[in-house]
Protein backbone atom coordinates (compact mmCIF):
# COMPACT_ATOMS: atom_id res chain seq x y z
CA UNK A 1 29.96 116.48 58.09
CA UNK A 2 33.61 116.85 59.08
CA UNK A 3 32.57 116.50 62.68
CA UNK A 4 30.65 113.28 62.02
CA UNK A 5 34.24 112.06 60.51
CA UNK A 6 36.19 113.14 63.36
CA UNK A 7 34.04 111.74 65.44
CA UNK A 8 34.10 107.98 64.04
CA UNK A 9 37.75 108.51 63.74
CA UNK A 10 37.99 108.76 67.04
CA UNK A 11 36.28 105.88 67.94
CA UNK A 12 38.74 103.90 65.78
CA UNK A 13 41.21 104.53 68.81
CA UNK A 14 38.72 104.27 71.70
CA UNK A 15 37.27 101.13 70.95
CA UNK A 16 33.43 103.24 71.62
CA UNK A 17 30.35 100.99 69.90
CA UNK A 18 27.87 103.14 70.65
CA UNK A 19 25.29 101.79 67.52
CA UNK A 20 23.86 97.85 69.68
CA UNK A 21 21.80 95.68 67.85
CA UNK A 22 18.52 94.92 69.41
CA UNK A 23 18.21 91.70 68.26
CA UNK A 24 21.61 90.22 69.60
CA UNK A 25 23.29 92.99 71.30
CA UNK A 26 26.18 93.12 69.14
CA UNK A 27 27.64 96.92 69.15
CA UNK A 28 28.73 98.32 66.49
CA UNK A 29 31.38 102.02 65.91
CA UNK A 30 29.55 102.85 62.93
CA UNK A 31 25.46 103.05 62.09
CA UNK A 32 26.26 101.87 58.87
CA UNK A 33 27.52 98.44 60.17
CA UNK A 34 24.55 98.24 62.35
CA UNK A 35 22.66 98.53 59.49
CA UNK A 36 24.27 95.57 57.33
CA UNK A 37 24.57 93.65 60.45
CA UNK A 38 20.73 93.15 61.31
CA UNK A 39 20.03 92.08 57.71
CA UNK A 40 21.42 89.11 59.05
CA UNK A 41 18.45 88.86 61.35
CA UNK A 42 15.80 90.29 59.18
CA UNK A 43 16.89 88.45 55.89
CA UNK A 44 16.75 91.35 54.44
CA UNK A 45 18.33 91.07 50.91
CA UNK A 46 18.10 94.09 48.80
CA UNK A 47 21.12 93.94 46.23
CA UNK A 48 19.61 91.55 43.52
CA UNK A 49 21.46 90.18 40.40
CA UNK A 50 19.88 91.02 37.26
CA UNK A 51 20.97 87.92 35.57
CA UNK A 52 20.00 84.98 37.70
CA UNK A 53 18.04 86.96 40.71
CA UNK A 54 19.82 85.88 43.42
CA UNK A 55 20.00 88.54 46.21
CA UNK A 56 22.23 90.03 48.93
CA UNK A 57 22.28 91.82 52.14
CA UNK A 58 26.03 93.39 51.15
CA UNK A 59 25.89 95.18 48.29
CA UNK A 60 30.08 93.99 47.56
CA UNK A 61 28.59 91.03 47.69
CA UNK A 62 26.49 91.48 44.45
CA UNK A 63 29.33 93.06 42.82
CA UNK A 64 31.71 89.94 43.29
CA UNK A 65 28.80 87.59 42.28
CA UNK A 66 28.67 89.78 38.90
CA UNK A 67 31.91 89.30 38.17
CA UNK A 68 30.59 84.84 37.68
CA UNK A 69 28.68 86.02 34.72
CA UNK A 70 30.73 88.72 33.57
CA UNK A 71 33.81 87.19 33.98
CA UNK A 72 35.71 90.04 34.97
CA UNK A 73 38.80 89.64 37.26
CA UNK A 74 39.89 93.13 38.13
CA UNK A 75 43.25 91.86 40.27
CA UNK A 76 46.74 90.98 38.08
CA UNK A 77 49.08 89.12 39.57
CA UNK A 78 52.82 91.56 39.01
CA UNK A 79 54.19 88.21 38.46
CA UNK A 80 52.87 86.71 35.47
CA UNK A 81 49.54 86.47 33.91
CA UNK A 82 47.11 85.04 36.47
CA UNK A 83 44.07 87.39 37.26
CA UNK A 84 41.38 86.66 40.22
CA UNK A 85 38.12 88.02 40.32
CA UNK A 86 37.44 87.49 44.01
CA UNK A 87 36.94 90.54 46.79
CA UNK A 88 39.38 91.94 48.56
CA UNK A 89 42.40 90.24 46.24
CA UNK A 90 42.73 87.17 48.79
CA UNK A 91 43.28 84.59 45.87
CA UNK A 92 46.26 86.88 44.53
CA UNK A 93 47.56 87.29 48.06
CA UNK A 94 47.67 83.22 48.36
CA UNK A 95 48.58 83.37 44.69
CA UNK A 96 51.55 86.01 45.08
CA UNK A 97 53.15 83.07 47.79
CA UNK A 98 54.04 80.60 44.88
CA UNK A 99 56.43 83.81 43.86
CA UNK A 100 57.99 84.94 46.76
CA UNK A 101 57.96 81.76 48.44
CA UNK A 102 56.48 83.09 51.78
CA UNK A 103 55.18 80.56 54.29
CA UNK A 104 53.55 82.69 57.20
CA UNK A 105 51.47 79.80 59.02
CA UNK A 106 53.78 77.53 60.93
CA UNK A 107 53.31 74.32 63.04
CA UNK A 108 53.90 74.74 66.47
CA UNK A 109 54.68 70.98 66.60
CA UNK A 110 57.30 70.16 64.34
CA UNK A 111 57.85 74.07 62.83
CA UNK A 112 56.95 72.91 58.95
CA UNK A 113 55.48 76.08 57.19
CA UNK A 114 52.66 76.57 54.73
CA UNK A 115 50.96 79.51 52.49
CA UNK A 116 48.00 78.76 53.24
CA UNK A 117 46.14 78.61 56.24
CA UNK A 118 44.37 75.91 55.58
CA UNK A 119 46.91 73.51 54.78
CA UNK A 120 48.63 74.10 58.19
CA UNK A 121 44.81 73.18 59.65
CA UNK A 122 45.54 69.68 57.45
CA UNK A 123 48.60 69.10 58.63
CA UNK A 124 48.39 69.63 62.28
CA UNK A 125 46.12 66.52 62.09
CA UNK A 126 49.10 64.59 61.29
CA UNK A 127 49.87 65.41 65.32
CA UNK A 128 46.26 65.14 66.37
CA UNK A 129 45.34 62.07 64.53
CA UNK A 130 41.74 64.20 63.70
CA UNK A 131 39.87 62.80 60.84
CA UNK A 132 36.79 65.04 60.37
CA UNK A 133 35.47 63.30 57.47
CA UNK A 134 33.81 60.21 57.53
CA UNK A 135 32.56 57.66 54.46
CA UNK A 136 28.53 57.69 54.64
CA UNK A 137 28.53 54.13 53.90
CA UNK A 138 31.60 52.11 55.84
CA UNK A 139 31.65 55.06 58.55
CA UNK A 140 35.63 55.28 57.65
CA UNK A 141 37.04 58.26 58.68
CA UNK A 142 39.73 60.65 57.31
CA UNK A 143 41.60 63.31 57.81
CA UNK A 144 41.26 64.74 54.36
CA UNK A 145 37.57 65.55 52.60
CA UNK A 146 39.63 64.58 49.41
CA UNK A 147 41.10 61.16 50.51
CA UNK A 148 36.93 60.24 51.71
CA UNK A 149 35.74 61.45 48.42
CA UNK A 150 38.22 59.25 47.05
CA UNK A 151 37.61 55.83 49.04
């Protein structure tokens, strides 16, 4: 057992994949992995929900999707009261921002910062002029999902 752990420690600093997917020939360090990965392929779904049935291939999956009828949320925010529930604390990593005022994505154009990721994606189409969304009925496009819904 301990050499099996050396082992796949070892790989972390090689880079060696030596698990490939025969479907896609995707390689993988660990078995395990290799494993969850071809579910995608198979559909393979074996961690149901006991309450409303739905089914998935990760079984972290099912325990964040428990936590909708439960209503858990595990991860407290040191700052004040907010809790998430989501995997892998992302909301109170975005969350913990509006404390200490970090900004870690900035524009390469004009060097405003944001939080979040995703509002630097919005803003750079200020500079692009990129309106992804577009009204199903006049065709008018925006650069914002919010300002189509709104029109």
């Amino acid at each position: 057992m301990l050499i099996a752990v050396l082992r796949s420690h070892i790989r972390t600093h090689t880079g060696e994949k030596p698990h490939q997917c025969s479907y896609c020939n995707k390689s993988f360090a660990e078995k395990s992995n290799l494993t969850m990965h071809k579910r995608i392929h198979s559909g393979e779904k074996p961690y149901q929900c006991r309450h409303c049935n739905q089914a998935f291939s990760v079984k972290s999956n099912l325990v964040t999707h428990m936590r909708t009828h439960t209503g858990e949320k595990p991860y407290q925010c040191s700052h004040c009261d907010r809790a998430f529930s989501q995997n892998e604390k992302v909301n109170l990593v975005m969350h913990n921002r509006t404390h200490t005022g970090e900004k870690p994505y900035q524009c390469r154009h004009c060097n405003k910062a944001f939080s979040a990721k995703s509002n630097l994606v919005t803003h750079m189409r200020t500079h692009t002029g990129e309106k992804p969304y577009q009204c199903k009925h006049c065709n008018k496009a925006f650069s914002q999902n919010a300002d189509c819904i709104r029109h």
